[in-house]
PDB file of N, CA and C in Angstrom:
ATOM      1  N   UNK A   1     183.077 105.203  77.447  1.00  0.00           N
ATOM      2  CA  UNK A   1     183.288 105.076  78.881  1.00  0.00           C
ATOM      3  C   UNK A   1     183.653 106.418  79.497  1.00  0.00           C
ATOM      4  N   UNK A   2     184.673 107.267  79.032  1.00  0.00           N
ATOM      5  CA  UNK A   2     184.840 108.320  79.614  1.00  0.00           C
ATOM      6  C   UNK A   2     183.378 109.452  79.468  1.00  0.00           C
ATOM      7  N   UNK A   3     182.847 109.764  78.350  1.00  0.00           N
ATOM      8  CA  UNK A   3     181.453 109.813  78.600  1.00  0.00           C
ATOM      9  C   UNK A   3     180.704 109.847  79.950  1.00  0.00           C
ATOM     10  N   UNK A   4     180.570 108.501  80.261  1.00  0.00           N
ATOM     11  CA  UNK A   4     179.891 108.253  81.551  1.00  0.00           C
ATOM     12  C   UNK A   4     180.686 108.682  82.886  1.00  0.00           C
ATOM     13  N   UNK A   5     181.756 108.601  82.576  1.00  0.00           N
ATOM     14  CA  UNK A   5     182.556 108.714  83.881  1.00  0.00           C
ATOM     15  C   UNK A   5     182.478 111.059  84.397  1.00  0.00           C
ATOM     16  N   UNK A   6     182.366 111.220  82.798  1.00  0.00           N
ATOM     17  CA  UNK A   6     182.414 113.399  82.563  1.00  0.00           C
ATOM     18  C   UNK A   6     180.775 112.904  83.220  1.00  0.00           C
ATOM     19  N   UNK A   7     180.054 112.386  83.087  1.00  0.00           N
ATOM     20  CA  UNK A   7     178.821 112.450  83.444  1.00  0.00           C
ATOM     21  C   UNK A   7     178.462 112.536  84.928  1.00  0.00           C
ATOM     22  N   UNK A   8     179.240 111.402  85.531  1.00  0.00           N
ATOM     23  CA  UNK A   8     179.066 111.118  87.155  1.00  0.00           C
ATOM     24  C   UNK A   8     180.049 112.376  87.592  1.00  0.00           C
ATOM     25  N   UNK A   9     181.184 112.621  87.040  1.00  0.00           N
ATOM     26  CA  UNK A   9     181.964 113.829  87.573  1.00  0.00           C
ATOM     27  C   UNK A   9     181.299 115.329  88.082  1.00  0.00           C
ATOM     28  N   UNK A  10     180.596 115.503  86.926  1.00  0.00           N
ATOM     29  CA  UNK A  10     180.063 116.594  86.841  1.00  0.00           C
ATOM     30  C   UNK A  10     178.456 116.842  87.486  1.00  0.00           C
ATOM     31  N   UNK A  11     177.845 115.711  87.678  1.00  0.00           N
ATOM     32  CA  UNK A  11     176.889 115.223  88.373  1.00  0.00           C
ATOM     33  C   UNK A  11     177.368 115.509  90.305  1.00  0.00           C
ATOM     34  N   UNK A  12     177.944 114.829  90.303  1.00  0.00           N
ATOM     35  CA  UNK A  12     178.802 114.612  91.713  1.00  0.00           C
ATOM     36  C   UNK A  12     179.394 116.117  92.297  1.00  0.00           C
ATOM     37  N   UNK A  13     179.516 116.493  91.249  1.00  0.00           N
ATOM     38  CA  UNK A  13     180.266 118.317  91.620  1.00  0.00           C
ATOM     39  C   UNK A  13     178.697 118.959  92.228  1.00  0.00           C
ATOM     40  N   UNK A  14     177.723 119.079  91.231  1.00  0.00           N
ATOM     41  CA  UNK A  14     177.232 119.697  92.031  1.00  0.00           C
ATOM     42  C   UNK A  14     176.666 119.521  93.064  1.00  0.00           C
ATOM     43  N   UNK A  15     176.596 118.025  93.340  1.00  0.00           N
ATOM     44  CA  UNK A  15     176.065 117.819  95.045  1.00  0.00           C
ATOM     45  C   UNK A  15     176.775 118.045  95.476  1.00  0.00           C
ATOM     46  N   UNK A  16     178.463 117.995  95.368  1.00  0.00           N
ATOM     47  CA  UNK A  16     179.292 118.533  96.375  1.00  0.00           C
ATOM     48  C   UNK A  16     178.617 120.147  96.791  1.00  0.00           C
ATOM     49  N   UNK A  17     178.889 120.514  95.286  1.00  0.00           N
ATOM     50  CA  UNK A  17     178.892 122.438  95.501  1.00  0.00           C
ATOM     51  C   UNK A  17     177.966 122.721  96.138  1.00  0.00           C
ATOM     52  N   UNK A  18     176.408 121.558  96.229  1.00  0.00           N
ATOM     53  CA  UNK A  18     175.137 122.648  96.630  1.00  0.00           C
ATOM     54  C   UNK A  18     175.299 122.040  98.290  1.00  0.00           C
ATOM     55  N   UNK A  19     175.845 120.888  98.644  1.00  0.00           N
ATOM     56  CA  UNK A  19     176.350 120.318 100.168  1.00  0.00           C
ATOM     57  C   UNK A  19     177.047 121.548 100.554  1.00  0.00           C
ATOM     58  N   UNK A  20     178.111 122.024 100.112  1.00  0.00           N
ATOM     59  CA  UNK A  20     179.381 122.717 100.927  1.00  0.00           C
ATOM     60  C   UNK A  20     178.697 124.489 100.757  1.00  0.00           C
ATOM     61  N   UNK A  21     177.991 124.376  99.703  1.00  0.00           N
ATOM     62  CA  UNK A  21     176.930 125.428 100.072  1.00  0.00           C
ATOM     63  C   UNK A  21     176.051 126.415 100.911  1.00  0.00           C
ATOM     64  N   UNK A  22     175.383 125.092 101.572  1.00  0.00           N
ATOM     65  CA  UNK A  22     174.643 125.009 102.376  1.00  0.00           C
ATOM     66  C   UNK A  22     174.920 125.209 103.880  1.00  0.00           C
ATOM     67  N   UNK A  23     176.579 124.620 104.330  1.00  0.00           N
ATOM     68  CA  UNK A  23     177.451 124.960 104.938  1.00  0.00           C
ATOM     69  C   UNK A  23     177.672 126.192 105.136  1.00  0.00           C
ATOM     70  N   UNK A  24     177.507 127.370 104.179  1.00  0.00           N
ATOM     71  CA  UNK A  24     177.738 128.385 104.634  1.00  0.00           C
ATOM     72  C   UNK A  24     177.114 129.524 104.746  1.00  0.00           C
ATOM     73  N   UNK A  25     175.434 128.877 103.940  1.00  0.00           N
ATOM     74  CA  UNK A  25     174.480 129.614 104.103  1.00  0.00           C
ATOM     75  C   UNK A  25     173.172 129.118 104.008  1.00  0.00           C
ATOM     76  N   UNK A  26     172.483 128.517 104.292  1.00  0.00           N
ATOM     77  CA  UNK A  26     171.228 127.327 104.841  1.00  0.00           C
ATOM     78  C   UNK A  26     170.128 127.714 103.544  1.00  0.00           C
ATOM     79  N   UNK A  27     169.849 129.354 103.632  1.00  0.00           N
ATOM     80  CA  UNK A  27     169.248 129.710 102.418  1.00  0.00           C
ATOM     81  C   UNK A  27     169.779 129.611 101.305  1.00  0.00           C
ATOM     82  N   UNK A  28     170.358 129.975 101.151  1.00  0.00           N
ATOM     83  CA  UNK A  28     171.540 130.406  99.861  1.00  0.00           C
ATOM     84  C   UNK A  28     171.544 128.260  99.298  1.00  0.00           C
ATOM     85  N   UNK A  29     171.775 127.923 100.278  1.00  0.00           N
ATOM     86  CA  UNK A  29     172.154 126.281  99.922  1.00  0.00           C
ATOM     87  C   UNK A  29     170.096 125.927  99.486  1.00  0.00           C
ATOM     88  N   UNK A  30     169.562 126.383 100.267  1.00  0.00           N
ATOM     89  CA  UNK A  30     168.465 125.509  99.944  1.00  0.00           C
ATOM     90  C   UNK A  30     167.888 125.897  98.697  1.00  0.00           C
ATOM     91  N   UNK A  31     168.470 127.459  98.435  1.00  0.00           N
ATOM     92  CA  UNK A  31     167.670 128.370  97.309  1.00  0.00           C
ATOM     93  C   UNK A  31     167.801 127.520  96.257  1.00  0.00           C
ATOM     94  N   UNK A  32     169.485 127.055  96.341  1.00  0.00           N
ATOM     95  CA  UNK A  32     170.299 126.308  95.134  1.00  0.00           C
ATOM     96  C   UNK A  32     169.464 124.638  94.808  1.00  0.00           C
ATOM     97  N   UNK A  33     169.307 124.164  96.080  1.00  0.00           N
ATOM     98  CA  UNK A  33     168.588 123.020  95.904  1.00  0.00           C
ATOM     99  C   UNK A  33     167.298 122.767  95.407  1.00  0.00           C
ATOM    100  N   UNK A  34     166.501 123.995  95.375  1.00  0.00           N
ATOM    101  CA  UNK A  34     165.236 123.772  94.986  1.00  0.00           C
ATOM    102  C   UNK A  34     165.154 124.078  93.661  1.00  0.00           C
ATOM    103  N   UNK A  35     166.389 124.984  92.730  1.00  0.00           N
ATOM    104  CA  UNK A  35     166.216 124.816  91.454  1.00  0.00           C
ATOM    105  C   UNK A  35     166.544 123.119  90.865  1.00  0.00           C
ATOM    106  N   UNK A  36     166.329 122.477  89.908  1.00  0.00           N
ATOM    107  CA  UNK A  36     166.254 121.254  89.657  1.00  0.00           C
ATOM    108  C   UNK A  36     167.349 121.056  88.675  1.00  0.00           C
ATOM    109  N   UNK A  37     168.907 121.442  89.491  1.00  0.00           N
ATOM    110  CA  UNK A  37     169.832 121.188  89.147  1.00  0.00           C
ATOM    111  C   UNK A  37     170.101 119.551  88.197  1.00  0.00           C
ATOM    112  N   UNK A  38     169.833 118.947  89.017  1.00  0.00           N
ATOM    113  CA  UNK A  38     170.245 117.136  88.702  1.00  0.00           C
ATOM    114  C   UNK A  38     168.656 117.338  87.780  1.00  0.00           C
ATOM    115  N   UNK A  39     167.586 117.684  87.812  1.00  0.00           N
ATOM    116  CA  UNK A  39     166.618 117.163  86.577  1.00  0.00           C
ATOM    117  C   UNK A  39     167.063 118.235  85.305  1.00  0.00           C
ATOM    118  N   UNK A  40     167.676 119.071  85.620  1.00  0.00           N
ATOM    119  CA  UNK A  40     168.345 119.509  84.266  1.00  0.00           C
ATOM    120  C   UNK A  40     169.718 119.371  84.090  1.00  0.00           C
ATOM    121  N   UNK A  41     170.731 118.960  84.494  1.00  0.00           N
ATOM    122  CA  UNK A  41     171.872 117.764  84.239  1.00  0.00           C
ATOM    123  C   UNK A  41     171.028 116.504  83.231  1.00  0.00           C
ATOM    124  N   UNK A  42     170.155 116.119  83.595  1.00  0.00           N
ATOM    125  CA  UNK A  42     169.789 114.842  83.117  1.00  0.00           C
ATOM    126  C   UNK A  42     169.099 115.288  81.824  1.00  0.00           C
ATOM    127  N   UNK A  43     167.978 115.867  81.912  1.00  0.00           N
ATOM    128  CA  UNK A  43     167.501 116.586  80.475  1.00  0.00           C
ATOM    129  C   UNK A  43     168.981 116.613  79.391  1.00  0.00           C
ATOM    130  N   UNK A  44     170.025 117.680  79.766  1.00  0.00           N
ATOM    131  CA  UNK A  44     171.002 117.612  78.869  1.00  0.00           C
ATOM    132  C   UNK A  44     171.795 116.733  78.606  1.00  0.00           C
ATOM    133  N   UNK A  45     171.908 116.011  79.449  1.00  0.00           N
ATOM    134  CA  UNK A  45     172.868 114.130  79.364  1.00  0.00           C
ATOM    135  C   UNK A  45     171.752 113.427  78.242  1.00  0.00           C
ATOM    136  N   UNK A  46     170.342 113.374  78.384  1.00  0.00           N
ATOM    137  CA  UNK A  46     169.308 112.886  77.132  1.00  0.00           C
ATOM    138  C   UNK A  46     169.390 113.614  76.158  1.00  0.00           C
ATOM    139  N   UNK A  47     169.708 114.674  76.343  1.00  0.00           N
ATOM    140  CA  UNK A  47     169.714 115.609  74.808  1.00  0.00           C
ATOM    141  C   UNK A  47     170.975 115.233  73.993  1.00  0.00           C
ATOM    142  N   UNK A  48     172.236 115.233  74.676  1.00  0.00           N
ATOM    143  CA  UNK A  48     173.744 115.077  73.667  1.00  0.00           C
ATOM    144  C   UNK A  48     173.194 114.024  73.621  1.00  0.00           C
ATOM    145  N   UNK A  49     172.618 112.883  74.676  1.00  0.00           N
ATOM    146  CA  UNK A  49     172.725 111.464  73.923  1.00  0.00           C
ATOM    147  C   UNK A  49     172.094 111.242  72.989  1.00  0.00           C
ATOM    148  N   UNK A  50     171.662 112.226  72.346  1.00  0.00           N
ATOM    149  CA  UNK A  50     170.076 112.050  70.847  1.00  0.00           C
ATOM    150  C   UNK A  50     169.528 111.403  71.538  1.00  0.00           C
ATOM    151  N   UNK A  51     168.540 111.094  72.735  1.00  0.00           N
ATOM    152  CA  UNK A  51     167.398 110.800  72.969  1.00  0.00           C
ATOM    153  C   UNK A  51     165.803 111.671  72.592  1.00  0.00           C
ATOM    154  N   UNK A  52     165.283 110.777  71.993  1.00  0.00           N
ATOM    155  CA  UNK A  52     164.097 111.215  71.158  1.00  0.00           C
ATOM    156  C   UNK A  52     163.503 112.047  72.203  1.00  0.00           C
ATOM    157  N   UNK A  53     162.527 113.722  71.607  1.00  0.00           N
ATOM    158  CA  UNK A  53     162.322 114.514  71.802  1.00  0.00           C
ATOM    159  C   UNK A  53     160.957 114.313  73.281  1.00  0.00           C
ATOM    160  N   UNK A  54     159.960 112.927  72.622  1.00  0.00           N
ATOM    161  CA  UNK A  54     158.987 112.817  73.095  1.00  0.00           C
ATOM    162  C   UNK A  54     159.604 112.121  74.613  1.00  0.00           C
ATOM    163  N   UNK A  55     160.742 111.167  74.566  1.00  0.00           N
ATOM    164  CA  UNK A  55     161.737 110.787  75.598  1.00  0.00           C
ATOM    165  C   UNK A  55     161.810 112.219  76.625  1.00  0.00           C
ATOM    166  N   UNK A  56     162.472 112.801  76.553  1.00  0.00           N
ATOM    167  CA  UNK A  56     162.520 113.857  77.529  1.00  0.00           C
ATOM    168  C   UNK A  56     161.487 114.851  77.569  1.00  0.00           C
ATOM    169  N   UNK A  57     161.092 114.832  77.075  1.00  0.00           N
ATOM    170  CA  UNK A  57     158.962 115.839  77.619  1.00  0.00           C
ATOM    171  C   UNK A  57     158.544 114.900  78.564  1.00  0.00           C
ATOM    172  N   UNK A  58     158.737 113.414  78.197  1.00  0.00           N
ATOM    173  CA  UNK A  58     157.906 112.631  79.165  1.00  0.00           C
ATOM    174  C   UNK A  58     158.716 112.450  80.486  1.00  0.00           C
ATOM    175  N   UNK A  59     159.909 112.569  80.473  1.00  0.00           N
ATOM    176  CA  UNK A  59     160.945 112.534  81.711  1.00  0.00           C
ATOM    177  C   UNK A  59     160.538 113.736  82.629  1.00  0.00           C
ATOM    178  N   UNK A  60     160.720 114.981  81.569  1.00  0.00           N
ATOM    179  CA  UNK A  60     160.418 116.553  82.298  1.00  0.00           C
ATOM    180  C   UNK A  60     158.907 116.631  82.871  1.00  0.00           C
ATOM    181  N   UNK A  61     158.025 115.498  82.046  1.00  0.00           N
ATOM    182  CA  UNK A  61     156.630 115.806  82.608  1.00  0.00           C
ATOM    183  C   UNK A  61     156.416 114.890  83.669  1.00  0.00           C
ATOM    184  N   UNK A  62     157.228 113.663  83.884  1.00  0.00           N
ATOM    185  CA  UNK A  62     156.885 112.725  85.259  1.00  0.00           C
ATOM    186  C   UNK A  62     157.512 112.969  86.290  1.00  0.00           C
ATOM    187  N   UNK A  63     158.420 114.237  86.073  1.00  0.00           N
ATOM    188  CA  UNK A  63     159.834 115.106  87.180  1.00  0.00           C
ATOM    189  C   UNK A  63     158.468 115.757  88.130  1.00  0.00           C
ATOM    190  N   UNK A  64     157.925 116.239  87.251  1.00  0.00           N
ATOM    191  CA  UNK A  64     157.115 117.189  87.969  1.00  0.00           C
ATOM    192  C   UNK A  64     156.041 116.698  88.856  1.00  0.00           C
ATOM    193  N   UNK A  65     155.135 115.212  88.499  1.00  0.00           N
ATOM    194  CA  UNK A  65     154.125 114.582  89.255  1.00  0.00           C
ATOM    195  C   UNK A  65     155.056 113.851  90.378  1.00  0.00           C
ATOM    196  N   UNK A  66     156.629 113.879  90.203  1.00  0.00           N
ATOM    197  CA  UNK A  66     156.968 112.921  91.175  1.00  0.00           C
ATOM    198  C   UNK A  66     157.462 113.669  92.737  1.00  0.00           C
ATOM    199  N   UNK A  67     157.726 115.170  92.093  1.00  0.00           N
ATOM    200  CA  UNK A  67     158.265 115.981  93.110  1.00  0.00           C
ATOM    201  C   UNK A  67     156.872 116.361  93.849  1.00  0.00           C
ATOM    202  N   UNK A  68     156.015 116.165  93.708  1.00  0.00           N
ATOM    203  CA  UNK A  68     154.607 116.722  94.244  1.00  0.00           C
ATOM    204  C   UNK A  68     154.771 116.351  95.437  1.00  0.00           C
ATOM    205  N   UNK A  69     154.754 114.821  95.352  1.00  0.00           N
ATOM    206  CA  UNK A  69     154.445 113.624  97.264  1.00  0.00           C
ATOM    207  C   UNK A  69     155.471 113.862  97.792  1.00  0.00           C
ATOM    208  N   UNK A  70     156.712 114.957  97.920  1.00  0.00           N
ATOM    209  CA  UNK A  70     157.643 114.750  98.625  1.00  0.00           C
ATOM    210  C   UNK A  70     157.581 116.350  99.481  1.00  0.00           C
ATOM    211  N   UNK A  71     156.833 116.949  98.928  1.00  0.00           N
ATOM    212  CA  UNK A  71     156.503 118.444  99.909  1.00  0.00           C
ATOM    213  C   UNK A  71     156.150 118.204 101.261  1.00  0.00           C
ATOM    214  N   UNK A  72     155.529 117.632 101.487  1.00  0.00           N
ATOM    215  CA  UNK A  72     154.498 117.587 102.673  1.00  0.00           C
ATOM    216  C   UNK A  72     156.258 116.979 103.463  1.00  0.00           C
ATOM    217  N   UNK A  73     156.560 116.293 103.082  1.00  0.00           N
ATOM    218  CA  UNK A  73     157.794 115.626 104.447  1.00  0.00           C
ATOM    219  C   UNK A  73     158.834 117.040 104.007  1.00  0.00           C
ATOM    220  N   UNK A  74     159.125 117.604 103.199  1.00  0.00           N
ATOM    221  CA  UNK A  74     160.133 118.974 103.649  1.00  0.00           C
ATOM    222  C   UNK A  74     159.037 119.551 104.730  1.00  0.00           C
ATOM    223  N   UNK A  75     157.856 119.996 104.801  1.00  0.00           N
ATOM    224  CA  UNK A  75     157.365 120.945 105.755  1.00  0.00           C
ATOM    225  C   UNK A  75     157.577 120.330 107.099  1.00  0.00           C
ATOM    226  N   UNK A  76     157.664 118.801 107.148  1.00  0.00           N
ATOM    227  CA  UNK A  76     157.550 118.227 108.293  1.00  0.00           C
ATOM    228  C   UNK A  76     159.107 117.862 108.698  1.00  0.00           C
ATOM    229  N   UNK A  77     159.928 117.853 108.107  1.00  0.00           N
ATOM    230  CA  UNK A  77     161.623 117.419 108.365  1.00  0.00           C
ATOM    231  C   UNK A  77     162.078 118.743 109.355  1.00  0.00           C
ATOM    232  N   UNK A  78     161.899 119.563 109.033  1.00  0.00           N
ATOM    233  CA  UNK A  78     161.973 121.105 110.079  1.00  0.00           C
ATOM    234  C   UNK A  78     161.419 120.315 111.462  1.00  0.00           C
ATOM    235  N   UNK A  79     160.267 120.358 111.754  1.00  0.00           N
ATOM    236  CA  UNK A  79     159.584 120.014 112.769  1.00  0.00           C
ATOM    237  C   UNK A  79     160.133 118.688 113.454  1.00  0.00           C
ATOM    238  N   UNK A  80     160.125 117.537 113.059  1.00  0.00           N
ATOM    239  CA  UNK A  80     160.461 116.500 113.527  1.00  0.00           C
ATOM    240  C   UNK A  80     161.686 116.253 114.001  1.00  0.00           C
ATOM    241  N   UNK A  81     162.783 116.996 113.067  1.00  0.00           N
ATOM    242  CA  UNK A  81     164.331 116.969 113.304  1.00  0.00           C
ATOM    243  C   UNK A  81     164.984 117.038 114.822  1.00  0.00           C
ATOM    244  N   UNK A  82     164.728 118.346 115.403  1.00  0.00           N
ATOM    245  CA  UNK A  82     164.618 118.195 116.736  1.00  0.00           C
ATOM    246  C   UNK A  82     164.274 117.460 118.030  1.00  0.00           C
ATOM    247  N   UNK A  83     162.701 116.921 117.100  1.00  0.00           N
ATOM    248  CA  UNK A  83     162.476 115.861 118.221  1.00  0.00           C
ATOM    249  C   UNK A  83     162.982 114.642 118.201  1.00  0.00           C
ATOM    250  N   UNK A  84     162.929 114.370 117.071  1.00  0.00           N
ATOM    251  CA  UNK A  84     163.397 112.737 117.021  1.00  0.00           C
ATOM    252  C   UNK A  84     165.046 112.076 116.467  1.00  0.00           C
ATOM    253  N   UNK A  85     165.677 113.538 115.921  1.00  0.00           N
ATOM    254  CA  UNK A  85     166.992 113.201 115.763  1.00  0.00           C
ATOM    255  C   UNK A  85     166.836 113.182 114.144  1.00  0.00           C
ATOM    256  N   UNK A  86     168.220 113.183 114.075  1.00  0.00           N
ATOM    257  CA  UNK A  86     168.560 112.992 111.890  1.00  0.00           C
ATOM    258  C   UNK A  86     167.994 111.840 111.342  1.00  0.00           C
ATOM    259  N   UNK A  87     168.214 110.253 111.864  1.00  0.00           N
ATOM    260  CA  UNK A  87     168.491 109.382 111.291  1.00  0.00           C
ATOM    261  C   UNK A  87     167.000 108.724 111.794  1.00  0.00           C
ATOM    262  N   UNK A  88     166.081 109.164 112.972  1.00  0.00           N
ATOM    263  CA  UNK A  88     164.555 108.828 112.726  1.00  0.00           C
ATOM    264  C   UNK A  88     163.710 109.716 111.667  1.00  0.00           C
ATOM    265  N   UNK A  89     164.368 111.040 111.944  1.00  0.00           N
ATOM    266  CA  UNK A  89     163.726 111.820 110.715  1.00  0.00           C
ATOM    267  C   UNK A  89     163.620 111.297 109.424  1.00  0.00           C
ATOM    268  N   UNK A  90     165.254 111.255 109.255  1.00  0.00           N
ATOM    269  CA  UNK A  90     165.478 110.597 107.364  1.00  0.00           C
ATOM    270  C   UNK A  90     164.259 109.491 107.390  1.00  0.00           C
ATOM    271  N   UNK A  91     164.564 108.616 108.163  1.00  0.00           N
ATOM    272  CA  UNK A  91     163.339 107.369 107.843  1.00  0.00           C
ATOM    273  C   UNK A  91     162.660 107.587 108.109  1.00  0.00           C
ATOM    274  N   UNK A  92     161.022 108.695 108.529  1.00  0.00           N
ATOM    275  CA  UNK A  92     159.895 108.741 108.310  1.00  0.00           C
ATOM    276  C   UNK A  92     160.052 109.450 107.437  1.00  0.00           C
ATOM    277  N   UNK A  93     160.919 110.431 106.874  1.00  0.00           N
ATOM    278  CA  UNK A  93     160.613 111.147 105.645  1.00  0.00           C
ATOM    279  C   UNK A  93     160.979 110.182 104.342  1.00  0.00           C
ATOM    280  N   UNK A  94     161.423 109.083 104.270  1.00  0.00           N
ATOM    281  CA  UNK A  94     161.461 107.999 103.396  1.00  0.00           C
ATOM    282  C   UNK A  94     159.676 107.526 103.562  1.00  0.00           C
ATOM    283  N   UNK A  95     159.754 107.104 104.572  1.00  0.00           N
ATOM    284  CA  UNK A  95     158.429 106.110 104.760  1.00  0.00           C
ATOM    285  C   UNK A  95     157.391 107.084 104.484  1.00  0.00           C
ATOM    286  N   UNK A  96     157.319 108.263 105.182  1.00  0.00           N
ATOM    287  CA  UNK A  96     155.891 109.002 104.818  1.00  0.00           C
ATOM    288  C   UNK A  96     156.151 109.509 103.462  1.00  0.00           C
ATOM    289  N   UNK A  97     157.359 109.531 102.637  1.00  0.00           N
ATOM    290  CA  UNK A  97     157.296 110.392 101.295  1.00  0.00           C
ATOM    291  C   UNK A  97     156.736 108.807 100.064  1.00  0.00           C
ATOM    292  N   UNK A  98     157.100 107.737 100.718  1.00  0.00           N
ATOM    293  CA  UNK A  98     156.850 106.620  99.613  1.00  0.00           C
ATOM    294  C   UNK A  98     155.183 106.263  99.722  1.00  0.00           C
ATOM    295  N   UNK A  99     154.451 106.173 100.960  1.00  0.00           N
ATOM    296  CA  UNK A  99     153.334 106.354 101.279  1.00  0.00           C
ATOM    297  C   UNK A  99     152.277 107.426 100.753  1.00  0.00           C
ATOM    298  N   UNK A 100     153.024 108.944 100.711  1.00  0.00           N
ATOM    299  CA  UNK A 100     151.999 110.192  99.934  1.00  0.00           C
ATOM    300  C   UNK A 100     152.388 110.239  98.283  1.00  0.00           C
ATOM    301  N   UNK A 101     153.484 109.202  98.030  1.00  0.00           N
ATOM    302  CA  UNK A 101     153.558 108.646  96.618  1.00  0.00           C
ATOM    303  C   UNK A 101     152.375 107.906  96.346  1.00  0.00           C
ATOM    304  N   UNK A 102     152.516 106.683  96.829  1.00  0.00           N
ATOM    305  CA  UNK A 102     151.346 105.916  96.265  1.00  0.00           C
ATOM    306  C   UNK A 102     150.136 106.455  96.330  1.00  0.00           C
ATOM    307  N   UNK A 103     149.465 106.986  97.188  1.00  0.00           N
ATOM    308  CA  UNK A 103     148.353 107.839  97.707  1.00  0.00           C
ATOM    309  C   UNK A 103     148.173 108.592  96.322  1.00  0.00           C
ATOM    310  N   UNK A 104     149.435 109.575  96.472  1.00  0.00           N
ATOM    311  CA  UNK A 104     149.314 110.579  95.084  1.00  0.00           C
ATOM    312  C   UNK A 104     149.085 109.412  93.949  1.00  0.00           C
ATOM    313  N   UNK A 105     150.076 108.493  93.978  1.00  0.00           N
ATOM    314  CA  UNK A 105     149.877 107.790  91.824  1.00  0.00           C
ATOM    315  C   UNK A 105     147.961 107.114  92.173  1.00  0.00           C
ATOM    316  N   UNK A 106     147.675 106.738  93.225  1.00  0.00           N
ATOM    317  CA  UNK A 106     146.422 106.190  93.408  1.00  0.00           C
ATOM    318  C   UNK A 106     145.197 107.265  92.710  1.00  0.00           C
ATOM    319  N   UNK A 107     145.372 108.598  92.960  1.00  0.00           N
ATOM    320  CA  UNK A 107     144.461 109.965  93.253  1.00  0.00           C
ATOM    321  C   UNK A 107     144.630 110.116  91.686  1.00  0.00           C
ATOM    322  N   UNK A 108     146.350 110.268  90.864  1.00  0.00           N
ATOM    323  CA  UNK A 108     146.331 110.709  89.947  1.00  0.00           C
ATOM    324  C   UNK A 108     145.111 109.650  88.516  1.00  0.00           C
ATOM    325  N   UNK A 109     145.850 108.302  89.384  1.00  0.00           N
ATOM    326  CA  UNK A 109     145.023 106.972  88.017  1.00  0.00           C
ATOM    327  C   UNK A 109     143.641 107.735  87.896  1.00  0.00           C
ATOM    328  N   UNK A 110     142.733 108.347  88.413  1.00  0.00           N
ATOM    329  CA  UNK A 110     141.121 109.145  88.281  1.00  0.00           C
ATOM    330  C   UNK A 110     141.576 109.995  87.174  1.00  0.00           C
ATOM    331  N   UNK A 111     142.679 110.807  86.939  1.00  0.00           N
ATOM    332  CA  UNK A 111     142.555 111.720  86.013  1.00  0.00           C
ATOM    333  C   UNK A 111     143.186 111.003  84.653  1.00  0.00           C
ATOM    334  N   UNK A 112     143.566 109.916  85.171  1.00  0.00           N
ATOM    335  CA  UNK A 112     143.857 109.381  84.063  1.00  0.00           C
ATOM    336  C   UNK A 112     145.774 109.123  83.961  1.00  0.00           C
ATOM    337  N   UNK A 113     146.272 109.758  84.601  1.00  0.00           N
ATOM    338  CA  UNK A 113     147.632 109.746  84.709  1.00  0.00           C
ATOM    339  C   UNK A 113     148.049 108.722  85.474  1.00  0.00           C
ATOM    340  N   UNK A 114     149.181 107.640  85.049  1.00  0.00           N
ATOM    341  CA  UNK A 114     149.686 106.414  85.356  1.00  0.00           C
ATOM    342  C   UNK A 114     150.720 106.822  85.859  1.00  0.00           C
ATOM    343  N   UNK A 115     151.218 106.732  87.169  1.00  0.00           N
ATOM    344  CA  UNK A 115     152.890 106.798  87.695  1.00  0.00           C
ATOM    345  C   UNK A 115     153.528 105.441  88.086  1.00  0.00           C
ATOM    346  N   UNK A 116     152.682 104.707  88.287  1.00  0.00           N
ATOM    347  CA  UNK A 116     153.169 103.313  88.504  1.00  0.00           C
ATOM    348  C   UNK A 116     153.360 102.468  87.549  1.00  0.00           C
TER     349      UNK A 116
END
């Protein structure tokens, strides 16, 4: 139990750190956000836990097809923010990022790659 609990602690720190971050420097915070802090927290939380090798290649390799459909709404969250406010933004960037998901897992099933 304590395990899980060093897990969420230390998890939780760095969204604090890269939040209060960002606060004081927009780049500096976003620089921090775009390295894949929390997908490598998690890689190493599967690694102490002895999770099998082929287990985390396949985690690290579906990290990467999943972050793809969510670009297009960062280019557009800039733009929209202004016009439509935080809390219409957040929800088309939910709705249009779950939408250029499926689109994307639809495009990928041709090459043969399953996300669904």
């Amino acid at each position: 139990m304590s395990w899980i609990v060093t897990k969420y602690f230390l998890t939780a720190a760095v969204v604090v750190f890269v939040s209060e971050l960002a606060k004081r420097s927009g780049k500096l915070g976003a620089f921090v956000v775009a390295l894949p802090l929390i997908m490598l927290l998690a890689l190493i939380w599967l690694h102490i836990e002895n999770q099998p090798q082929a287990k985390i290649a396949n985690f690290a390799s579906y990290t990467f097809w999943y972050v793809i459909p969510t670009l297009p709404m960062l280019l557009a969250f800039p733009v929209l923010l202004p016009r439509i406010g935080f809390w219409l933004t957040l929800l088309v960037y939910i709705v249009v990022t779950v939408v250029c998901f499926g689109l994307f897992a639809l495009a990928l099933r041709h090459f043969g790659i399953e996300l669904l």
